[in-house]
ModelCIF file with pLDDT and N, C-alpha, C, O atoms, coordinates in Angstrom:
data_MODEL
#
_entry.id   MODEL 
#
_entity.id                         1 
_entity.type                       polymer 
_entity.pdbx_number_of_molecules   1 
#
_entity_poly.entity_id                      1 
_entity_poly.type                           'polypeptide(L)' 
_entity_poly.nstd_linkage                   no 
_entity_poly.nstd_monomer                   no 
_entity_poly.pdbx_seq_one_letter_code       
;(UNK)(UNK)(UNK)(UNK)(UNK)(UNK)(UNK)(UNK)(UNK)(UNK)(UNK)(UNK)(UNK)(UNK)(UNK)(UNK)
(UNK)(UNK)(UNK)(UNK)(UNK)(UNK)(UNK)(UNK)(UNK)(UNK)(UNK)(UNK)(UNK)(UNK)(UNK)(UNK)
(UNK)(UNK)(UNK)(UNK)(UNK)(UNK)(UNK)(UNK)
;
_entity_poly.pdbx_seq_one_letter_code_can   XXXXXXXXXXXXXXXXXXXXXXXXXXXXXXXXXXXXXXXX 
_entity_poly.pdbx_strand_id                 A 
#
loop_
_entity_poly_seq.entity_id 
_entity_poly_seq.num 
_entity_poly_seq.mon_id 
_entity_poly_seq.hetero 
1 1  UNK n 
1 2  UNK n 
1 3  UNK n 
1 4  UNK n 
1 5  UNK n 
1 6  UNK n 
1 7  UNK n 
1 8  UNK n 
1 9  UNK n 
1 10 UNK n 
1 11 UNK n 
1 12 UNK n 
1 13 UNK n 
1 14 UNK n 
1 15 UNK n 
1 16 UNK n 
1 17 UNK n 
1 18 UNK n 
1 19 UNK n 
1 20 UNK n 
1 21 UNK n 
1 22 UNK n 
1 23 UNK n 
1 24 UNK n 
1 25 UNK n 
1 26 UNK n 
1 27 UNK n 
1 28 UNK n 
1 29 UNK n 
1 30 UNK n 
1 31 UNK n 
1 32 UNK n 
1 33 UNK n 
1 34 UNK n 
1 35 UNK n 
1 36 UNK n 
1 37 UNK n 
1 38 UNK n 
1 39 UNK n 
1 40 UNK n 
#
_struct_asym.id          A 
_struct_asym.entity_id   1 
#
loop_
_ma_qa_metric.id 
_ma_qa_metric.mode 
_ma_qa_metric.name 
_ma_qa_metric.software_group_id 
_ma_qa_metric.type 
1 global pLDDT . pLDDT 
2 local  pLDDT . pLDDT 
#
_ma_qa_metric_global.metric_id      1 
_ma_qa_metric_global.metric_value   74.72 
_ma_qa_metric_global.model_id       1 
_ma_qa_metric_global.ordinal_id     1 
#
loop_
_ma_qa_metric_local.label_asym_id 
_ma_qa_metric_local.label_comp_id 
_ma_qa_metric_local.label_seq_id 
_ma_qa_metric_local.metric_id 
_ma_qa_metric_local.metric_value 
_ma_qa_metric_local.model_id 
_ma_qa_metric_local.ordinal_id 
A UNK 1  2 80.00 1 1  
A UNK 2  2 80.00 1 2  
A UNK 3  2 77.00 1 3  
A UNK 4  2 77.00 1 4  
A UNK 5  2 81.00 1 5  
A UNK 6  2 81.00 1 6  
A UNK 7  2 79.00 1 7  
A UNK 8  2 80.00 1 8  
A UNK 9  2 80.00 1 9  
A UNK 10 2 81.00 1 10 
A UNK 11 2 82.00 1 11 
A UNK 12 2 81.00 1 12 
A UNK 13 2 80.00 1 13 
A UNK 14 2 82.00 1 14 
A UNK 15 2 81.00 1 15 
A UNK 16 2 82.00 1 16 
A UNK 17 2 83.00 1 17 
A UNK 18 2 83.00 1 18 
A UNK 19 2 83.00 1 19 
A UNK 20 2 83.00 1 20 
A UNK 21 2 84.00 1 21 
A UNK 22 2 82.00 1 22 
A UNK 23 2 83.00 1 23 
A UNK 24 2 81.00 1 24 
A UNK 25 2 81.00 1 25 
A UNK 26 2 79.00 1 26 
A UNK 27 2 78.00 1 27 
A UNK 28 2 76.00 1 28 
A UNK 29 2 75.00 1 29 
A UNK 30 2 73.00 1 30 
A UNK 31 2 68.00 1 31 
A UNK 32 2 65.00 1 32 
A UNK 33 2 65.00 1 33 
A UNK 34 2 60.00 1 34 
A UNK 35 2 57.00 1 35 
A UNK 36 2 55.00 1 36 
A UNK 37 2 56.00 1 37 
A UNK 38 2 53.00 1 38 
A UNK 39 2 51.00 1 39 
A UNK 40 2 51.00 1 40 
#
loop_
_atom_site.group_PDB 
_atom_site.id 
_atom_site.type_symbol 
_atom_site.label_atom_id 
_atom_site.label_alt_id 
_atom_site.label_comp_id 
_atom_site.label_asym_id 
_atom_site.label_entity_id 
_atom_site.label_seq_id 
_atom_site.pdbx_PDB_ins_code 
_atom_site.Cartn_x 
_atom_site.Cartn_y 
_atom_site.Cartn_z 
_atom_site.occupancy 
_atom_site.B_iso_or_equiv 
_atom_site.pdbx_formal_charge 
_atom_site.auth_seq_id 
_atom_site.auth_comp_id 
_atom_site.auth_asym_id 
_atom_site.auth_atom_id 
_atom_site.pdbx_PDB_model_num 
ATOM 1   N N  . UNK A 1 1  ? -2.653  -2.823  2.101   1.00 80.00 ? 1  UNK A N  1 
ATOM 2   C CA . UNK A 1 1  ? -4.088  -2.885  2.372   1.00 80.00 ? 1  UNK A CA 1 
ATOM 3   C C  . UNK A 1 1  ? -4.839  -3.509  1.195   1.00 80.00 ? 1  UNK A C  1 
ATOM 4   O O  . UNK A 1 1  ? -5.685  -4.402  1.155   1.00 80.00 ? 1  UNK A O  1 
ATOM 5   N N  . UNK A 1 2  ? -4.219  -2.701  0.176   1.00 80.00 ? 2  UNK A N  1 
ATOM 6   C CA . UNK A 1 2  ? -5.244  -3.687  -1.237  1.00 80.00 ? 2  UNK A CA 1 
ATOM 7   C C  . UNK A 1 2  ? -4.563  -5.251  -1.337  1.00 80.00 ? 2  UNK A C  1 
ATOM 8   O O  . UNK A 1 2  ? -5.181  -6.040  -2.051  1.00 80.00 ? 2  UNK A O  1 
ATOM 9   N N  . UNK A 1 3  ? -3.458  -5.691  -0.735  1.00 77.00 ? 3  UNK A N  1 
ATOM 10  C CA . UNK A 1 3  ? -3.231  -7.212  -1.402  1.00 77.00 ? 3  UNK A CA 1 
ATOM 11  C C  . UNK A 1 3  ? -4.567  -7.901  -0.254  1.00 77.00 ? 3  UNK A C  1 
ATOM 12  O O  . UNK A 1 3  ? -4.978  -8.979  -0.685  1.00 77.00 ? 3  UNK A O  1 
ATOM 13  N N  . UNK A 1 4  ? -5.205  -7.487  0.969   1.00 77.00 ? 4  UNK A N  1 
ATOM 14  C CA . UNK A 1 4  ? -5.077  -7.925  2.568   1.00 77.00 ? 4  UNK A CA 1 
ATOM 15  C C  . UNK A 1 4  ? -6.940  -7.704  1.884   1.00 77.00 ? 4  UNK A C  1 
ATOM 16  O O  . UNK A 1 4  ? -7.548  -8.747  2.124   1.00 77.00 ? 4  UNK A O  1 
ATOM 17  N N  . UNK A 1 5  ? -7.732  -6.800  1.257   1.00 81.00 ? 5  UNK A N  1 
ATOM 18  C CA . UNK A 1 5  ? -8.804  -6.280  1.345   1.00 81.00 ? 5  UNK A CA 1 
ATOM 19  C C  . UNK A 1 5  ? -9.569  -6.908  -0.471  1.00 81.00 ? 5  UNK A C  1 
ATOM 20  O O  . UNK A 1 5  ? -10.682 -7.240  -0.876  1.00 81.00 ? 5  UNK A O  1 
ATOM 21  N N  . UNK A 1 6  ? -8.146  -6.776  -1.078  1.00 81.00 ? 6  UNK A N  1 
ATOM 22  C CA . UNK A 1 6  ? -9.288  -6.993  -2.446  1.00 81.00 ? 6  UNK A CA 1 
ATOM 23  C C  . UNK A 1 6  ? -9.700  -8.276  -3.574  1.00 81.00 ? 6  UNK A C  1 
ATOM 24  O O  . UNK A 1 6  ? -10.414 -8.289  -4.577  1.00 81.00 ? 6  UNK A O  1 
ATOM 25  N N  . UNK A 1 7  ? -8.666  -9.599  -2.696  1.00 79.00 ? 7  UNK A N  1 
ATOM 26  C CA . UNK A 1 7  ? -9.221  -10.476 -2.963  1.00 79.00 ? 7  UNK A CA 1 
ATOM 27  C C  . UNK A 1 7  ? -10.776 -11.183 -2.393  1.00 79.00 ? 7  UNK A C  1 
ATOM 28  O O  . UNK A 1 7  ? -11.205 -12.163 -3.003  1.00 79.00 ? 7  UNK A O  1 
ATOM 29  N N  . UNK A 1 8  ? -11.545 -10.634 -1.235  1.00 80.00 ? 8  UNK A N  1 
ATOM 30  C CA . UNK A 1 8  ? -12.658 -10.847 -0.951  1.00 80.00 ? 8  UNK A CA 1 
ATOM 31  C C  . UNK A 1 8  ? -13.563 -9.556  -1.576  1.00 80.00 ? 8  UNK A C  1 
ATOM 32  O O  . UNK A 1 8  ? -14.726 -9.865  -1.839  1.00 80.00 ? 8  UNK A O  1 
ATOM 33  N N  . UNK A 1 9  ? -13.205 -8.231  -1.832  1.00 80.00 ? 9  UNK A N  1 
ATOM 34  C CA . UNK A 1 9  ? -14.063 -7.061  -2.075  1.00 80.00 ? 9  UNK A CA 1 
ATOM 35  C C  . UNK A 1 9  ? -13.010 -6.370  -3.570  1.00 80.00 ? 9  UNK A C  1 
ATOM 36  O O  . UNK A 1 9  ? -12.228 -5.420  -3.533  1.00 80.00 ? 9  UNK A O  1 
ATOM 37  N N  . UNK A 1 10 ? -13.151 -6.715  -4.036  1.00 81.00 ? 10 UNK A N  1 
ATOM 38  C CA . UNK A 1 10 ? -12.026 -5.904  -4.952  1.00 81.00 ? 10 UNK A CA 1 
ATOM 39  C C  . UNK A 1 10 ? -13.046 -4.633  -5.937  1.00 81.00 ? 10 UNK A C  1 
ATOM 40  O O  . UNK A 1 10 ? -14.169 -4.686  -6.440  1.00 81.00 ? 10 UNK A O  1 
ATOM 41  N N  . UNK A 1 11 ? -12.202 -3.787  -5.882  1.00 82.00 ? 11 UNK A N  1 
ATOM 42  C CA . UNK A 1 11 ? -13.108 -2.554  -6.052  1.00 82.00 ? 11 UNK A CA 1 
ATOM 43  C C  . UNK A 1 11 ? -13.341 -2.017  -7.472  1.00 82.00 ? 11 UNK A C  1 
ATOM 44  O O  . UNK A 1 11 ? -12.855 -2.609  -8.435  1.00 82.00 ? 11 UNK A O  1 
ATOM 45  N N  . UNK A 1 12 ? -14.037 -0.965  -7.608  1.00 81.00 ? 12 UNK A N  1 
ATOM 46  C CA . UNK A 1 12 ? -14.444 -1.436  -9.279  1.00 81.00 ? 12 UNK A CA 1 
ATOM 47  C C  . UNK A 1 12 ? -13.929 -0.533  -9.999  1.00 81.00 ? 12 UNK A C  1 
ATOM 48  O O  . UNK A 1 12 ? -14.077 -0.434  -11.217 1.00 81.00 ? 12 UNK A O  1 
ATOM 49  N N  . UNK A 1 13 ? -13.103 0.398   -9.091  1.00 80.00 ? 13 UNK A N  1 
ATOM 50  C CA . UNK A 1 13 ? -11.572 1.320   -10.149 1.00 80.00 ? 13 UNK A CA 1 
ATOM 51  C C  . UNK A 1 13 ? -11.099 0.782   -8.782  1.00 80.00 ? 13 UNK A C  1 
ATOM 52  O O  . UNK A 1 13 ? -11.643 0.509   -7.711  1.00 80.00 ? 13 UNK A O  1 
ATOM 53  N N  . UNK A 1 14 ? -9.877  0.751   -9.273  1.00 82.00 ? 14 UNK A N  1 
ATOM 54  C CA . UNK A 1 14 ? -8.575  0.070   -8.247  1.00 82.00 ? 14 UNK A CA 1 
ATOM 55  C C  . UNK A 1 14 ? -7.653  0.839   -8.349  1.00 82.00 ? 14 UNK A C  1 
ATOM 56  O O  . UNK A 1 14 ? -6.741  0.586   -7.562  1.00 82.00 ? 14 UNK A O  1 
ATOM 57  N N  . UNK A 1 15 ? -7.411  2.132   -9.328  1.00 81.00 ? 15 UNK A N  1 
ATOM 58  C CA . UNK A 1 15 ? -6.143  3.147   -8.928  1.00 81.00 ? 15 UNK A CA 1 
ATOM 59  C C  . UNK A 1 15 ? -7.172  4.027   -8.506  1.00 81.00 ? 15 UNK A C  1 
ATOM 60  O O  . UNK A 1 15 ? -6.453  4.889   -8.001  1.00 81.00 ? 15 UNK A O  1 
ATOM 61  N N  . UNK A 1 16 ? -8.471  4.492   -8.323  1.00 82.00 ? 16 UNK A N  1 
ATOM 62  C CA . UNK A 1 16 ? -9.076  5.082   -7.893  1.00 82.00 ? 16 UNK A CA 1 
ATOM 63  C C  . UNK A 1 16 ? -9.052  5.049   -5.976  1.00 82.00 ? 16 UNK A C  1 
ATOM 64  O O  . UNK A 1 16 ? -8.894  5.884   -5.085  1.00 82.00 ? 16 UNK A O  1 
ATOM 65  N N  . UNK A 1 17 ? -9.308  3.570   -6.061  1.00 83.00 ? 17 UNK A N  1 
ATOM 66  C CA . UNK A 1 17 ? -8.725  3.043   -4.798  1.00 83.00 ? 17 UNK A CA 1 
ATOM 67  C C  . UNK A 1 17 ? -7.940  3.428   -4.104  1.00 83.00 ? 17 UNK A C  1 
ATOM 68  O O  . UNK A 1 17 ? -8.134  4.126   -3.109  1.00 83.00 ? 17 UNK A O  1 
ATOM 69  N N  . UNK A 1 18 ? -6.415  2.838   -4.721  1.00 83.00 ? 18 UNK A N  1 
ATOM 70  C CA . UNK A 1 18 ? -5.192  3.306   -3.946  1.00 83.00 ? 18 UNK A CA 1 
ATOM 71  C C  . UNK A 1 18 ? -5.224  4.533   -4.175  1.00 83.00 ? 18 UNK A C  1 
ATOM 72  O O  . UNK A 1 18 ? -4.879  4.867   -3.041  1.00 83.00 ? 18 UNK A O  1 
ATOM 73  N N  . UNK A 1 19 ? -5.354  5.503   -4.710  1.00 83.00 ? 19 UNK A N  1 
ATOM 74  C CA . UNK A 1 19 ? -5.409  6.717   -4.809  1.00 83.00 ? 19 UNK A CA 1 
ATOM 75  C C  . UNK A 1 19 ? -5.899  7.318   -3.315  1.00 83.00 ? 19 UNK A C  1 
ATOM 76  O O  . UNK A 1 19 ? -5.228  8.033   -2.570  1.00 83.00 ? 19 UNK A O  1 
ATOM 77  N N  . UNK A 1 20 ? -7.159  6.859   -3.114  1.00 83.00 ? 20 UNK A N  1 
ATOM 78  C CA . UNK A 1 20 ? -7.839  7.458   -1.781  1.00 83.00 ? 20 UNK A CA 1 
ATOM 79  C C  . UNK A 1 20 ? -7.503  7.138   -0.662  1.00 83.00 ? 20 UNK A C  1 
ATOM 80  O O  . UNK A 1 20 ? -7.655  7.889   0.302   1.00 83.00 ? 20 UNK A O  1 
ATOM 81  N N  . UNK A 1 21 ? -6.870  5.706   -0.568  1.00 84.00 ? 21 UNK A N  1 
ATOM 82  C CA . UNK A 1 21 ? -6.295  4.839   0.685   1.00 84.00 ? 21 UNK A CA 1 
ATOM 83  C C  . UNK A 1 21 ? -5.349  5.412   1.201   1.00 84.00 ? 21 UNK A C  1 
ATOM 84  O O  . UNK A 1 21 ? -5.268  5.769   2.376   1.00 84.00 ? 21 UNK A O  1 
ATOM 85  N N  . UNK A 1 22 ? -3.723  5.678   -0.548  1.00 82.00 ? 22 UNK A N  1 
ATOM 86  C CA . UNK A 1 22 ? -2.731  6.522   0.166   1.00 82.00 ? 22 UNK A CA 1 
ATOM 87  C C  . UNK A 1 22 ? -2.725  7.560   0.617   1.00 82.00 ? 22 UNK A C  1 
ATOM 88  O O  . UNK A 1 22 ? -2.000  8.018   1.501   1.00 82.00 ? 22 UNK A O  1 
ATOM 89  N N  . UNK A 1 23 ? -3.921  8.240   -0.225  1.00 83.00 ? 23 UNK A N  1 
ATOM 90  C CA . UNK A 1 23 ? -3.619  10.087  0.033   1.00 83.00 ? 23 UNK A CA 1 
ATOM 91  C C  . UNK A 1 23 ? -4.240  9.975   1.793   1.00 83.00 ? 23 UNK A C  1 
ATOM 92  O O  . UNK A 1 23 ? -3.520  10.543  2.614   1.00 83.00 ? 23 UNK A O  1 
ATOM 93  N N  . UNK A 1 24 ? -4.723  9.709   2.000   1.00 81.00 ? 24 UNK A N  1 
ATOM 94  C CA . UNK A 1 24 ? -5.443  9.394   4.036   1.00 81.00 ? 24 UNK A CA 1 
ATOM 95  C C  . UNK A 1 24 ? -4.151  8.966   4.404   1.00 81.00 ? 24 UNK A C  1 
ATOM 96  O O  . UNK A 1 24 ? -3.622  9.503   5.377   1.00 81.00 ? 24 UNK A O  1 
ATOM 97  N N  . UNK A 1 25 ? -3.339  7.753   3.547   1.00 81.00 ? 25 UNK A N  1 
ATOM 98  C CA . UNK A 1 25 ? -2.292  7.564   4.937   1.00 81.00 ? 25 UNK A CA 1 
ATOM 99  C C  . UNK A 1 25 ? -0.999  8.376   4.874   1.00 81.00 ? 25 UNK A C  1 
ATOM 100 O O  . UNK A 1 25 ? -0.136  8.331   5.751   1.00 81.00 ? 25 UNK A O  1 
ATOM 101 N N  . UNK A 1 26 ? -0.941  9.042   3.887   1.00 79.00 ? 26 UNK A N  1 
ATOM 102 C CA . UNK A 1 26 ? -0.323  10.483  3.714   1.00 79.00 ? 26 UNK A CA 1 
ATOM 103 C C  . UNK A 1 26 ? -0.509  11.151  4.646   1.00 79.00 ? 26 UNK A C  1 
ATOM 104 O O  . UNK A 1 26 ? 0.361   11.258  5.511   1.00 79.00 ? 26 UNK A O  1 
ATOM 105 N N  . UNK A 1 27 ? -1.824  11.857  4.738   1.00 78.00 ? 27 UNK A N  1 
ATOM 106 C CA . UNK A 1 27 ? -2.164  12.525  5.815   1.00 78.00 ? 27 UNK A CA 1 
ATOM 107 C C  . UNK A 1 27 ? -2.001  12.386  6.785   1.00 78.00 ? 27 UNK A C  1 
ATOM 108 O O  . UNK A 1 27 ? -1.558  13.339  7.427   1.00 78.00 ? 27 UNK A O  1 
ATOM 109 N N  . UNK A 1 28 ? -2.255  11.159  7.432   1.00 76.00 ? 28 UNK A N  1 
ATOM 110 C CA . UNK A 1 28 ? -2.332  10.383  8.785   1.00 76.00 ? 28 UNK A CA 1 
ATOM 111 C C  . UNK A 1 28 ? -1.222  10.877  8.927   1.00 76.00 ? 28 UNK A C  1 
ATOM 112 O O  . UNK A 1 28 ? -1.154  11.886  9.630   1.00 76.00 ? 28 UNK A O  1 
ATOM 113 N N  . UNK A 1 29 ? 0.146   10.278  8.246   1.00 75.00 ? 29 UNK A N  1 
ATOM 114 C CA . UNK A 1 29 ? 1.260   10.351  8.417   1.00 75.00 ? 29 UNK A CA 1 
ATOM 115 C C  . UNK A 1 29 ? 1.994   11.976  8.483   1.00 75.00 ? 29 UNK A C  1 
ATOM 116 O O  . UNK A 1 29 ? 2.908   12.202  9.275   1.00 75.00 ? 29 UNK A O  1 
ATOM 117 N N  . UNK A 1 30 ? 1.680   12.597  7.934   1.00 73.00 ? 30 UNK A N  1 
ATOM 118 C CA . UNK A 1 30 ? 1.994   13.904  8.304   1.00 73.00 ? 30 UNK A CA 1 
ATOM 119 C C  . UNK A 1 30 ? 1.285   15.048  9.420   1.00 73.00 ? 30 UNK A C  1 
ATOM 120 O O  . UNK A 1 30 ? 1.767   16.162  9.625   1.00 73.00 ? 30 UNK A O  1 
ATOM 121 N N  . UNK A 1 31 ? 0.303   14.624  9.944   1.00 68.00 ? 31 UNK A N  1 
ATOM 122 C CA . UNK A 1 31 ? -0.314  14.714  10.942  1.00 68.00 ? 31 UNK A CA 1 
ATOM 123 C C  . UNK A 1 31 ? 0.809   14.008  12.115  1.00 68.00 ? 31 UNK A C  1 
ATOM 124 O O  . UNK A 1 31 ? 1.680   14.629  12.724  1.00 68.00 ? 31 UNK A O  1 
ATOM 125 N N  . UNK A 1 32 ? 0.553   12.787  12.204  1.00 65.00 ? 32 UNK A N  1 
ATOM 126 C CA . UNK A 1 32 ? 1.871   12.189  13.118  1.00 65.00 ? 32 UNK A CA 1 
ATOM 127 C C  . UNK A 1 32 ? 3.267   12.705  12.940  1.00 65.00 ? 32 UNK A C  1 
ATOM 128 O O  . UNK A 1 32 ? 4.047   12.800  13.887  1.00 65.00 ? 32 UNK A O  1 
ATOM 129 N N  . UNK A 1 33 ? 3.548   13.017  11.783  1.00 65.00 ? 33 UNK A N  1 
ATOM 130 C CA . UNK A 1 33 ? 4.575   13.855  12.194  1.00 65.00 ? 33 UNK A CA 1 
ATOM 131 C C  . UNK A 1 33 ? 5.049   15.214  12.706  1.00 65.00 ? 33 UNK A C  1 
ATOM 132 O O  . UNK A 1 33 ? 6.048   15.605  13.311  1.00 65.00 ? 33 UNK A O  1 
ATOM 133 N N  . UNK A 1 34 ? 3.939   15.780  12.226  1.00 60.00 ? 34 UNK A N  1 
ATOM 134 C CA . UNK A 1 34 ? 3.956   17.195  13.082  1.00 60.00 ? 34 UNK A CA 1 
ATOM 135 C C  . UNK A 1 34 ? 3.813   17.124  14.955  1.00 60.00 ? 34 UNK A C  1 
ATOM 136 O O  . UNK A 1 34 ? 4.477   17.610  15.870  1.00 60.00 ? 34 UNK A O  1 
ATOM 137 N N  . UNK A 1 35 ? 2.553   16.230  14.880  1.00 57.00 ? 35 UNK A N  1 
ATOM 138 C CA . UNK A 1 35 ? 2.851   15.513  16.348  1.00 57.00 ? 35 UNK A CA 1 
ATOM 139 C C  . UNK A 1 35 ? 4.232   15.438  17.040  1.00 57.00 ? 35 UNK A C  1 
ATOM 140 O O  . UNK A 1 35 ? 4.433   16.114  18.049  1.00 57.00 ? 35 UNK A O  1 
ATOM 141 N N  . UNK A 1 36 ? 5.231   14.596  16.503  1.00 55.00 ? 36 UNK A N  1 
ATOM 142 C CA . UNK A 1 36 ? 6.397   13.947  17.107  1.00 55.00 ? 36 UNK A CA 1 
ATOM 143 C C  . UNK A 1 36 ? 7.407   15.217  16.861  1.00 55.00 ? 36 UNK A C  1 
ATOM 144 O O  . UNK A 1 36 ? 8.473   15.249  17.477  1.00 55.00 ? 36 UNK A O  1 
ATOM 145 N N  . UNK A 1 37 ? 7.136   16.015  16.164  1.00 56.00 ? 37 UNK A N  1 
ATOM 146 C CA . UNK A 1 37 ? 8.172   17.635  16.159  1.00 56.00 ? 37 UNK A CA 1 
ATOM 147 C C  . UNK A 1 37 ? 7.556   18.201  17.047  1.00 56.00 ? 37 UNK A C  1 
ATOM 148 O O  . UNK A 1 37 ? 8.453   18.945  17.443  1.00 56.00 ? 37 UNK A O  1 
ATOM 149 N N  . UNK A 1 38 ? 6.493   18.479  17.827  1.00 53.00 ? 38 UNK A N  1 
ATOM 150 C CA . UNK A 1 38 ? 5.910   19.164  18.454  1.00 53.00 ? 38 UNK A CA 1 
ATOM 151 C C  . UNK A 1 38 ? 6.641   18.288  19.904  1.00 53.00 ? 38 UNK A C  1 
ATOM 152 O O  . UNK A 1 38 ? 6.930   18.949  20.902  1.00 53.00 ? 38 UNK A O  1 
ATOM 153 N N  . UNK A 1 39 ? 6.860   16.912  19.868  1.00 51.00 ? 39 UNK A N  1 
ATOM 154 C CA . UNK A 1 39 ? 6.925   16.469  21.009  1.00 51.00 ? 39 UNK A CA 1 
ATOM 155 C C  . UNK A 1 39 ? 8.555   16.130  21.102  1.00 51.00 ? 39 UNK A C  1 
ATOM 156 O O  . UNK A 1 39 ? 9.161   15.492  21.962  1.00 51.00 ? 39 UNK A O  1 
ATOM 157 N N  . UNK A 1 40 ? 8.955   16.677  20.110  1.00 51.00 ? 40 UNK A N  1 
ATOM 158 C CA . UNK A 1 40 ? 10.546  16.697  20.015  1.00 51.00 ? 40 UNK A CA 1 
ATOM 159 C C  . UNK A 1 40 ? 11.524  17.942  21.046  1.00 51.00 ? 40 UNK A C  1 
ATOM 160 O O  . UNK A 1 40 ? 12.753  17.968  20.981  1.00 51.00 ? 40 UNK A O  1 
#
């Protein structure tokens, strides 16, 4: 997401950034996985 997003907007802390981007797709992702055990 940051190679795709921060050559037009690049942000003004950038591990602050990925910091917040991954920890959501962390989540996302463990959310979906509890999903797919539930549907297991």
């Amino acid at each position: 997401e940051a190679v795709r997003v921060w050559p037009a907007d690049p942000p003004r802390d950038p591990k602050g950034w990925l910091v917040t981007v991954a920890w959501r797709r962390f989540l996302d992702a463990a959310r979906a996985d509890a999903a797919r055990r539930r549907r297991e």
